[in-house]
N, C-alpha and C. Protein backbone atom coordinates (compact mmCIF):
# COMPACT_ATOMS: atom_id res chain seq x y z
N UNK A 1 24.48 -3.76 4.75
CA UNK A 1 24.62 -4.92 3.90
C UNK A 1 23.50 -4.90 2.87
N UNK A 2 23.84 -4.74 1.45
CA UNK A 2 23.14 -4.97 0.67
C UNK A 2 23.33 -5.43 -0.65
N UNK A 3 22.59 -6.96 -0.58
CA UNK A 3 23.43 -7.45 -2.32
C UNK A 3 21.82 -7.65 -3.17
N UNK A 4 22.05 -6.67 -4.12
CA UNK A 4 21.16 -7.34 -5.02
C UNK A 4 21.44 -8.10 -6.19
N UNK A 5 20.16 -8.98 -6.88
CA UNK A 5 20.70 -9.83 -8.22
C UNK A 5 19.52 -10.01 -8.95
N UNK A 6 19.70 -9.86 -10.25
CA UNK A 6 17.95 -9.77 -10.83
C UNK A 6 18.22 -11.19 -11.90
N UNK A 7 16.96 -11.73 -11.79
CA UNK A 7 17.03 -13.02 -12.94
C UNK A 7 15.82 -12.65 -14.16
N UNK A 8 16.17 -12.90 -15.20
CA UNK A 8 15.31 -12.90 -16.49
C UNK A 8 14.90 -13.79 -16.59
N UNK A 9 13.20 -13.85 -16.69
CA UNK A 9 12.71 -15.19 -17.28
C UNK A 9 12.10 -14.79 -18.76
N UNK A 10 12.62 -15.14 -19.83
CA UNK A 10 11.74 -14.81 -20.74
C UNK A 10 10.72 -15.52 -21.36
N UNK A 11 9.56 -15.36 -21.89
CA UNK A 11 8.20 -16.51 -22.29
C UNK A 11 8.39 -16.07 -23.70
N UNK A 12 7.55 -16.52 -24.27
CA UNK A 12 6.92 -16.42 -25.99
C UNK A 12 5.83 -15.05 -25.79
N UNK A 13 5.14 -14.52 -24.15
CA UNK A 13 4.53 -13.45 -24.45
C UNK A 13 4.78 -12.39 -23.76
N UNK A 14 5.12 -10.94 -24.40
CA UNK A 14 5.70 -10.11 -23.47
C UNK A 14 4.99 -9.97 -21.96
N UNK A 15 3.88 -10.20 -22.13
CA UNK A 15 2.74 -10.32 -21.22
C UNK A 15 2.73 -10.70 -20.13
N UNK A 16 3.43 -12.08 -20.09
CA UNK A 16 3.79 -13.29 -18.93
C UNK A 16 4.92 -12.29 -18.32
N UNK A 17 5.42 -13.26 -17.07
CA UNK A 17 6.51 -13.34 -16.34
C UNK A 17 7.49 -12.67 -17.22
N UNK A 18 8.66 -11.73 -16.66
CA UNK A 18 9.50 -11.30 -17.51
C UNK A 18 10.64 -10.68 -16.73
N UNK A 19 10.69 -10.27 -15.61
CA UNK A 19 12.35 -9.76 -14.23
C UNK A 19 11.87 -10.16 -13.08
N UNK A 20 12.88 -10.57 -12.20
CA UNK A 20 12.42 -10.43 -10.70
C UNK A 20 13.79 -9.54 -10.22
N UNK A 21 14.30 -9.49 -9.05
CA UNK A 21 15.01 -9.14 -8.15
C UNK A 21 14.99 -9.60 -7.06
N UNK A 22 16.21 -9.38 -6.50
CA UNK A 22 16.09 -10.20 -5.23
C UNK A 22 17.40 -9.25 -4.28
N UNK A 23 16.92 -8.60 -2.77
CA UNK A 23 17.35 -7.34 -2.28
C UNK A 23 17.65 -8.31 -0.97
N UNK A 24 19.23 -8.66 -0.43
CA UNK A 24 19.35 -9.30 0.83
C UNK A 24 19.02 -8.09 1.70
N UNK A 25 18.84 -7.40 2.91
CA UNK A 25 18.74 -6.39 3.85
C UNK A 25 18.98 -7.26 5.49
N UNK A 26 18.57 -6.03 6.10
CA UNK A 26 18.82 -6.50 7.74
C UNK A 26 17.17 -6.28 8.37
N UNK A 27 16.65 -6.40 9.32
CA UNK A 27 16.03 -5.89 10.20
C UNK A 27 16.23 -4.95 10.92
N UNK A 28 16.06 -3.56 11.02
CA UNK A 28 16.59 -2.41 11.47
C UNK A 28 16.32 -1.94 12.94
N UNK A 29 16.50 -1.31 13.85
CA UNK A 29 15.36 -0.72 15.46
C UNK A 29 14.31 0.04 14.90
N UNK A 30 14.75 0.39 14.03
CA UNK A 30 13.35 1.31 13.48
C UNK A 30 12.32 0.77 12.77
N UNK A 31 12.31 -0.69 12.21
CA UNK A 31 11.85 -1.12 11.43
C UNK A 31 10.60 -2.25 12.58
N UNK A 32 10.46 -2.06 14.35
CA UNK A 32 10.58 -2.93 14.87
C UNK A 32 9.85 -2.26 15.98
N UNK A 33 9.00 -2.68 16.82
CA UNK A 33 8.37 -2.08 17.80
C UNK A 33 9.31 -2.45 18.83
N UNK A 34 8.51 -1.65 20.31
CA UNK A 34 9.40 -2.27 21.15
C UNK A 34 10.13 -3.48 21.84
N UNK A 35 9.27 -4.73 21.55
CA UNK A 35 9.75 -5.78 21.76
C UNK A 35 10.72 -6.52 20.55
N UNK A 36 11.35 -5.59 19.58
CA UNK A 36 11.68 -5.97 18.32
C UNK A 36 11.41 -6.99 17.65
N UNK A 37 9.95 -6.82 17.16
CA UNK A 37 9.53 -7.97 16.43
C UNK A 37 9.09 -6.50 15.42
N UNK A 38 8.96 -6.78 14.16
CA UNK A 38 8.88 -6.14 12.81
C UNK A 38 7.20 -5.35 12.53
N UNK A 39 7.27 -4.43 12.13
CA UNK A 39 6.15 -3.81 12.08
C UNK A 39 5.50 -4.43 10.36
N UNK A 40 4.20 -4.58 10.44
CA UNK A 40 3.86 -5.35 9.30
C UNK A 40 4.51 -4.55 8.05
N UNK A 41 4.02 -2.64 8.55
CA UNK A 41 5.11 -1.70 7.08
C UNK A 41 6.02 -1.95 6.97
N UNK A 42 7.10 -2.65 7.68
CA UNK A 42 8.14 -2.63 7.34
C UNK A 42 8.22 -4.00 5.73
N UNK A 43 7.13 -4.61 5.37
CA UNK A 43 7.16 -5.64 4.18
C UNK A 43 6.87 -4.68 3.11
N UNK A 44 6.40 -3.29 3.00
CA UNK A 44 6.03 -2.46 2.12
C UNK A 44 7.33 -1.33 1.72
N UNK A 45 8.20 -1.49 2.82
CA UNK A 45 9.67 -0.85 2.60
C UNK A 45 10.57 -1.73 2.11
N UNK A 46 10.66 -3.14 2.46
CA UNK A 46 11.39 -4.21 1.64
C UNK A 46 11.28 -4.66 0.36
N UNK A 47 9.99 -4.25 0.06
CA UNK A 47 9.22 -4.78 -1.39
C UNK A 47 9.58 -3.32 -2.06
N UNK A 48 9.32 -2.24 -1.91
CA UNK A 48 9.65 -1.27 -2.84
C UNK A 48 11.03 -1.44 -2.42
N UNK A 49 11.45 -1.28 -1.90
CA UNK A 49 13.82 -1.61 -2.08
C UNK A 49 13.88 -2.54 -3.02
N UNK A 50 13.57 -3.93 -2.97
CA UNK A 50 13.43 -4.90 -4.21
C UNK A 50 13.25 -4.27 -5.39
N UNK A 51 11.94 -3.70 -5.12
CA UNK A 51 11.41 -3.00 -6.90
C UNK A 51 12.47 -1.84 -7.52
N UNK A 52 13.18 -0.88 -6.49
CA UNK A 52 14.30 0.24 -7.00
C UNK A 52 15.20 -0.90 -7.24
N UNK A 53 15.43 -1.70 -7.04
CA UNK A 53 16.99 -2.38 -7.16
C UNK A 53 16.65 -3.08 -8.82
N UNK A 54 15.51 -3.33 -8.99
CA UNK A 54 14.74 -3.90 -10.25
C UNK A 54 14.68 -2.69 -11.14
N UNK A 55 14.53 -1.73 -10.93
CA UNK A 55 14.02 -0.77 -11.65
C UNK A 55 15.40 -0.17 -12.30
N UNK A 56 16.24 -0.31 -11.08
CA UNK A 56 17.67 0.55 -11.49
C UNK A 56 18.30 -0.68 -12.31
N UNK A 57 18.22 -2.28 -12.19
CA UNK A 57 18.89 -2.86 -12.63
C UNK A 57 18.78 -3.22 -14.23
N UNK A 58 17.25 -2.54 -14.56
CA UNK A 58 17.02 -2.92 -16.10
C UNK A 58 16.85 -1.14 -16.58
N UNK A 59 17.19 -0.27 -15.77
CA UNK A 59 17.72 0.98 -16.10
C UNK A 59 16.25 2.27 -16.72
N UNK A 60 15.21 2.12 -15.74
CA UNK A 60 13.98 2.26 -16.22
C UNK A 60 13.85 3.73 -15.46
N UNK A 61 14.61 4.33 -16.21
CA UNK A 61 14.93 5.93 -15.61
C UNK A 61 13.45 6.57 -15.79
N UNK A 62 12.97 6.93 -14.57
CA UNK A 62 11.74 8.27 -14.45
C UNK A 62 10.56 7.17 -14.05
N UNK A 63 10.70 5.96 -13.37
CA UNK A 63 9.25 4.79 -13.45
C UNK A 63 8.94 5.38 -12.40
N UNK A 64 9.32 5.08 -11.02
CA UNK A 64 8.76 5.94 -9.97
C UNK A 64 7.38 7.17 -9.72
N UNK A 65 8.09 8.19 -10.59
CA UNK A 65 7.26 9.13 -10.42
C UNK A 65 5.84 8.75 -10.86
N UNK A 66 5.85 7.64 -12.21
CA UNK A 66 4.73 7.71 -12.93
C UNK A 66 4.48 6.31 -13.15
N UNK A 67 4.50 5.42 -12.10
CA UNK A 67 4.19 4.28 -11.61
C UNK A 67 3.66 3.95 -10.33
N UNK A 68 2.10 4.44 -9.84
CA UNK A 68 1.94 4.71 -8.82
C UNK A 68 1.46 3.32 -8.67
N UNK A 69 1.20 2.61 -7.00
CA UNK A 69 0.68 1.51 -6.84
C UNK A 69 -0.69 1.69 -7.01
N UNK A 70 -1.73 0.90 -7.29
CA UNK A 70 -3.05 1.11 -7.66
C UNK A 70 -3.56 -0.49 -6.76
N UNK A 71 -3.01 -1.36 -6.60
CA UNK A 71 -3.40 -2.43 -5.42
C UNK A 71 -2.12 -3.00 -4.54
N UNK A 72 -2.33 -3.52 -3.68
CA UNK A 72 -1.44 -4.09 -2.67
C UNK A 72 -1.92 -4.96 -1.42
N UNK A 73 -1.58 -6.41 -1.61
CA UNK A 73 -1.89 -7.32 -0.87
C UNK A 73 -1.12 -8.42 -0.03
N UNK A 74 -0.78 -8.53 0.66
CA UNK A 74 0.55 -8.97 1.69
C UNK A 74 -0.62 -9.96 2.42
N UNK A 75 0.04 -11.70 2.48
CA UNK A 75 -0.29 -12.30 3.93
C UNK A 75 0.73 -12.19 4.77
N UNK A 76 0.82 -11.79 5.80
CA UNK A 76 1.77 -11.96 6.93
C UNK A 76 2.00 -13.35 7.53
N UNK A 77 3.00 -14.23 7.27
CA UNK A 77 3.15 -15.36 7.71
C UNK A 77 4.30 -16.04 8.95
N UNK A 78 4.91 -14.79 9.51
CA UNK A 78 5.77 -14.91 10.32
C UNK A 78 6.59 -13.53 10.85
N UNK A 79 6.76 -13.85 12.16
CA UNK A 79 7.84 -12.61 12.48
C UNK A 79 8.71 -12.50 12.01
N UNK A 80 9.09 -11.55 12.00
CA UNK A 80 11.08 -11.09 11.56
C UNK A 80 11.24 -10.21 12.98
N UNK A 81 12.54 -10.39 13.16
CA UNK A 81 13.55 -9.27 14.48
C UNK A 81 14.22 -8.75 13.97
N UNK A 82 14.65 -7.81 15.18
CA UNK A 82 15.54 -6.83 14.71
C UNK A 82 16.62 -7.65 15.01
N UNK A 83 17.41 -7.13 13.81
CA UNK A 83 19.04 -7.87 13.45
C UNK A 83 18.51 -9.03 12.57
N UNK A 84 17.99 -9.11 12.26
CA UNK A 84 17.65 -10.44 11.65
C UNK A 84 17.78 -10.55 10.32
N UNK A 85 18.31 -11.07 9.50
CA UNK A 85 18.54 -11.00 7.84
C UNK A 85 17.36 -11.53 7.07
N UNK A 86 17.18 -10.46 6.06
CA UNK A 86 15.99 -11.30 5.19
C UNK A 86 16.58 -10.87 3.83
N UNK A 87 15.34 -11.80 3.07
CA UNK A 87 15.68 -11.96 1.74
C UNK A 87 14.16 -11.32 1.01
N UNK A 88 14.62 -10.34 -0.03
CA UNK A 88 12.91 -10.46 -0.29
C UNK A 88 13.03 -10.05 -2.25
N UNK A 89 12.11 -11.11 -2.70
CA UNK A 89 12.30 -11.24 -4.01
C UNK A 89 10.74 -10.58 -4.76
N UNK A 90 10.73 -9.33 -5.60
CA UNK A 90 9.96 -8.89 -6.43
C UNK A 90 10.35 -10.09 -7.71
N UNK A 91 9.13 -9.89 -8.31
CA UNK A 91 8.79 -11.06 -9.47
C UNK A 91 8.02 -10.36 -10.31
N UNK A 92 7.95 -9.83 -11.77
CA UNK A 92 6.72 -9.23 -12.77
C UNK A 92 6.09 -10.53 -13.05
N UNK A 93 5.28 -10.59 -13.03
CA UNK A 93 4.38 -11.77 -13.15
C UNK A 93 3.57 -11.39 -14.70
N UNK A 94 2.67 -10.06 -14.72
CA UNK A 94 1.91 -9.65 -15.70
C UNK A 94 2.35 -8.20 -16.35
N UNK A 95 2.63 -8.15 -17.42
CA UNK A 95 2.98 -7.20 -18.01
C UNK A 95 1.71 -6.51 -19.29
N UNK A 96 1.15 -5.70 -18.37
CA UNK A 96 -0.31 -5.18 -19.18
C UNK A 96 0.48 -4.00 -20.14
N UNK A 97 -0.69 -3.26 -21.53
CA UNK A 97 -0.07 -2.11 -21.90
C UNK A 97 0.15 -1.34 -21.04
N UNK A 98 -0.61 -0.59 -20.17
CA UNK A 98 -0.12 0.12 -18.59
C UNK A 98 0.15 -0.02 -17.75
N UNK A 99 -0.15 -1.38 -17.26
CA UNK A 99 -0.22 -1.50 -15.92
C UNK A 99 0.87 -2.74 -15.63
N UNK A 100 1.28 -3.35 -14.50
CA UNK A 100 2.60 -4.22 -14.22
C UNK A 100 1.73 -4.80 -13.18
N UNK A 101 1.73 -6.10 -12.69
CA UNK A 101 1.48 -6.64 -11.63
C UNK A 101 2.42 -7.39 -11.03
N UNK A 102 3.29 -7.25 -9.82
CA UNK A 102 4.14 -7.92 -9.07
C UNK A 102 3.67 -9.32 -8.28
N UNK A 103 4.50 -10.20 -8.05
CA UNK A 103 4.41 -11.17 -6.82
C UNK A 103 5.53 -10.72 -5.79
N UNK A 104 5.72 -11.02 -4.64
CA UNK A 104 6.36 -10.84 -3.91
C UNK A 104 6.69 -11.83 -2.98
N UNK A 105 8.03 -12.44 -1.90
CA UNK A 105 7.94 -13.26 -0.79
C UNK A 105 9.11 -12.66 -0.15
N UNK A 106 8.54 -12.23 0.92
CA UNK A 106 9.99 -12.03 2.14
C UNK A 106 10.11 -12.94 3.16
N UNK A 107 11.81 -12.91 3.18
CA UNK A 107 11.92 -14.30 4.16
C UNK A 107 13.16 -14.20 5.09
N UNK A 108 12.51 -14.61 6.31
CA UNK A 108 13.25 -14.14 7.50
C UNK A 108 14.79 -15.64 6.91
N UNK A 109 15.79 -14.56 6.93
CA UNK A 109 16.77 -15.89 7.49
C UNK A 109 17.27 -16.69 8.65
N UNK A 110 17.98 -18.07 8.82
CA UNK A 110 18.19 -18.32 9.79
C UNK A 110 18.38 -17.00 11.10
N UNK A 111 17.91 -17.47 12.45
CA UNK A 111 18.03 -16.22 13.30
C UNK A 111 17.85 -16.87 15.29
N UNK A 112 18.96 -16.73 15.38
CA UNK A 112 18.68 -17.42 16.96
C UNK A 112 18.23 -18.83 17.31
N UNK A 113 18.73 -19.61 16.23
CA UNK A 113 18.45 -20.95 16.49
C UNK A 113 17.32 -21.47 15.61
N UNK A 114 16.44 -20.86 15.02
CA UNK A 114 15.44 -20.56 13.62
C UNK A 114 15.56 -21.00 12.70
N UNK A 115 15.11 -21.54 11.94
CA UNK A 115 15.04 -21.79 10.64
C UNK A 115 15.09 -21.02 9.54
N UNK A 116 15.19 -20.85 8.40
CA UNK A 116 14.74 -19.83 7.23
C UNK A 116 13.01 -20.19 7.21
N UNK A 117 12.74 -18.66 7.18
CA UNK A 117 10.94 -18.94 6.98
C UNK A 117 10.00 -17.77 6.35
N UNK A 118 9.47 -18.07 5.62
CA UNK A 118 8.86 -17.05 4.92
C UNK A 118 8.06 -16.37 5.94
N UNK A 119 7.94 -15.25 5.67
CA UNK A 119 7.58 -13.72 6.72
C UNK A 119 6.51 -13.29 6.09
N UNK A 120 6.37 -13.20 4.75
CA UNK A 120 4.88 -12.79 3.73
C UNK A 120 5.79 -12.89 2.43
N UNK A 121 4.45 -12.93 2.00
CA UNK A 121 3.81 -13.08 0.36
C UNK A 121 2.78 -12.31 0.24
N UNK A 122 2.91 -11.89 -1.12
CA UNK A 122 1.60 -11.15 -1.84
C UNK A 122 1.77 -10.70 -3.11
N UNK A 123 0.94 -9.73 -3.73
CA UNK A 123 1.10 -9.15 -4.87
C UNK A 123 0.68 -7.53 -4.74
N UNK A 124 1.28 -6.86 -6.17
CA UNK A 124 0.58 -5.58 -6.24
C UNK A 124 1.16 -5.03 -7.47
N UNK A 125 0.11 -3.91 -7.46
CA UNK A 125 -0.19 -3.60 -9.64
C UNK A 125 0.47 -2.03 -9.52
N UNK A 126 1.42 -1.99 -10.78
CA UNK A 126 1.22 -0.51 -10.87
C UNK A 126 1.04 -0.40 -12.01
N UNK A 127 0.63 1.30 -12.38
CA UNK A 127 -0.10 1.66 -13.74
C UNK A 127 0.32 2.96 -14.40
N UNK A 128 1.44 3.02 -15.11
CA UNK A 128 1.83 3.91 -15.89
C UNK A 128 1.09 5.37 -16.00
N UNK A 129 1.41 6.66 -15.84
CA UNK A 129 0.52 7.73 -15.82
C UNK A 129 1.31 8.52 -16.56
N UNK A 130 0.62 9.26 -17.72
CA UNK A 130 1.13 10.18 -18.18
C UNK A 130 0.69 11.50 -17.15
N UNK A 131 1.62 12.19 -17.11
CA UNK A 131 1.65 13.63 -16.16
C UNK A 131 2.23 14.74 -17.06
N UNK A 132 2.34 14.32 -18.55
CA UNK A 132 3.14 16.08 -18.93
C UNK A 132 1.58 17.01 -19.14
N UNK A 133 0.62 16.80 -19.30
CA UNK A 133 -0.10 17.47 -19.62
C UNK A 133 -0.87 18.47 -18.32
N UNK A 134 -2.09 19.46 -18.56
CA UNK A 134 -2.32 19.75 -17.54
C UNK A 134 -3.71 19.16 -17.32
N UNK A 135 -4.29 19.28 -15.90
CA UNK A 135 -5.60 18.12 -15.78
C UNK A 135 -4.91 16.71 -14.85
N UNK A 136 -5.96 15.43 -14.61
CA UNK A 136 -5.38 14.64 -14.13
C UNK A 136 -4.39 14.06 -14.40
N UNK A 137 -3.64 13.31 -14.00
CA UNK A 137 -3.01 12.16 -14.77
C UNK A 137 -3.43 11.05 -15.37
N UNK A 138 -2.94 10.38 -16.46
CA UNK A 138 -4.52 9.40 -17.26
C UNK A 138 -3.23 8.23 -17.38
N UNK A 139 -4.11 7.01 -17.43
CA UNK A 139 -3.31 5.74 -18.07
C UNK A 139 -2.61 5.90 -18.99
N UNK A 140 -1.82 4.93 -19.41
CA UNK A 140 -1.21 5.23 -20.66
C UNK A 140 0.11 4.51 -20.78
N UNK A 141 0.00 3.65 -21.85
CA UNK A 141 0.94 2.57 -22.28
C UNK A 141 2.20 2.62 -21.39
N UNK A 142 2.49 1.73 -21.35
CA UNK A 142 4.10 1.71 -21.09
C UNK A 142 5.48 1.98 -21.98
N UNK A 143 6.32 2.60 -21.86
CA UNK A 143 7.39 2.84 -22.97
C UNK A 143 7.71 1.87 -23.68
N UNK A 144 7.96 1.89 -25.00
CA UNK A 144 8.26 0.46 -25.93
C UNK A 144 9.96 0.07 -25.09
N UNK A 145 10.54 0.98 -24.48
CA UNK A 145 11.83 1.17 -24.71
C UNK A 145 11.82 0.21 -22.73
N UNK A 146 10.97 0.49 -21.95
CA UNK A 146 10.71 -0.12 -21.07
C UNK A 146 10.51 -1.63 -21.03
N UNK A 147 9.42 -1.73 -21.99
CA UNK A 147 8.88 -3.08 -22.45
C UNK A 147 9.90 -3.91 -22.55
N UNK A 148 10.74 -3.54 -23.40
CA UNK A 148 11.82 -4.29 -23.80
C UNK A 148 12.98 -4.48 -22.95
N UNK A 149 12.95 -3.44 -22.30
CA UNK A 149 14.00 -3.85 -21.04
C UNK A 149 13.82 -5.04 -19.68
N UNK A 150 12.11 -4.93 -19.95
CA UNK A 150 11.93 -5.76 -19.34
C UNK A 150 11.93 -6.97 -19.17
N UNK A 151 11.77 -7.29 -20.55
CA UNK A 151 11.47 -8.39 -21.22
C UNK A 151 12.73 -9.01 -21.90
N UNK A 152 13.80 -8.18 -22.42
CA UNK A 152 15.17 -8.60 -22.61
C UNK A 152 16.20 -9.13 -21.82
N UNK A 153 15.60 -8.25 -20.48
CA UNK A 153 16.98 -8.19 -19.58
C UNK A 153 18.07 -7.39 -18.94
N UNK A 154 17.39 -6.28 -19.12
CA UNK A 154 17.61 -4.86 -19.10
C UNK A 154 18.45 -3.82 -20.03
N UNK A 155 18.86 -2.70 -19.90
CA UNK A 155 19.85 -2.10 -20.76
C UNK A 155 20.99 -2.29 -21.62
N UNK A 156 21.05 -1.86 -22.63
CA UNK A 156 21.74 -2.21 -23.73
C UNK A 156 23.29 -2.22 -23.48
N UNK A 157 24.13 -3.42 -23.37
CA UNK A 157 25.54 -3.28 -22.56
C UNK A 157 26.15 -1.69 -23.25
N UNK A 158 25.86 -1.64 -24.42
CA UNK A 158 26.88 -0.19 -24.38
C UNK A 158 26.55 1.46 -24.11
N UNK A 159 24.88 0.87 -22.74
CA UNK A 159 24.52 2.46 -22.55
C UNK A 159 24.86 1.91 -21.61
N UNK A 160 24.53 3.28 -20.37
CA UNK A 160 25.04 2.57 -18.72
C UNK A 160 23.63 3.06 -18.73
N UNK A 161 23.52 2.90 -17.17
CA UNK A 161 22.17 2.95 -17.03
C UNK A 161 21.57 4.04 -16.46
């Protein structure tokens, strides 16, 4: 089971807030120690699924490779189980020339008599790297052609993505 849906917020600065996503999933056995309660990594596999479903949905072909995380900060605020449905929504919050900073909240859904309840929150940055050259990889702007996808709403209806 998997539905994703991305919302555009647009501001007056490319800078601000500008896509989120939002990735329904399950709680997996693997995702779950033995008493199936959720391993804290498993919020670092839900949050990057969010971010591909974001990435593919505003059509930001090759970000991956050259968008490495550079911080990452999660409070853990509740269990999740296995079988258990969650919801977990990536948010761009800051849109630097290189660098992107996310918010994040995953949230256990109703589950065995349970309530809906947030599971964690946090944030984390990534930072554009150029790699064609030889030597390290160095900072380096973000694509104008990115920018704008981001900030528009993604790809142009008459390319696919």
């Amino acid at each position: 089971m998997t539905d994703s849906a991305t919302e555009t917020v647009v501001t007056d600065s490319a800078t601000e807030a500008v896509a989120s996503a939002t990735l329904r999933s399950r709680i997996e056995w693997v995702d779950t120690d033995a008493a199936g309660i959720y391993h804290n990594s498993t919020v670092t596999r839900l949050v990057e699924s969010a971010e591909a479903a974001l990435v593919r949905e505003r059509g930001l072909h090759g970000y991956f490779p050259v968008a490495p995380r550079v911080r990452f900060e999660a409070d853990f605020e509740a269990p999740l189980y296995f079988g258990q449905e969650v919801t977990t929504t990536v948010r761009v919050t800051r849109l630097g020339s290189s660098s992107m900073t996310f918010e994040f909240e995953v949230w256990g859904e109703p589950f065995e008599g349970s309530g809906r309840v947030r599971a964690a929150r946090g944030r984390y940055v990534t930072v554009h790297l150029d790699r064609s050259g030889p030597g390290p990889a160095r900072s380096t702007p973000w694509p104008t052609e990115w920018v704008e996808r981001l900030t528009t709403g993604g790809p142009p209806a008459d390319r696919p993505t």
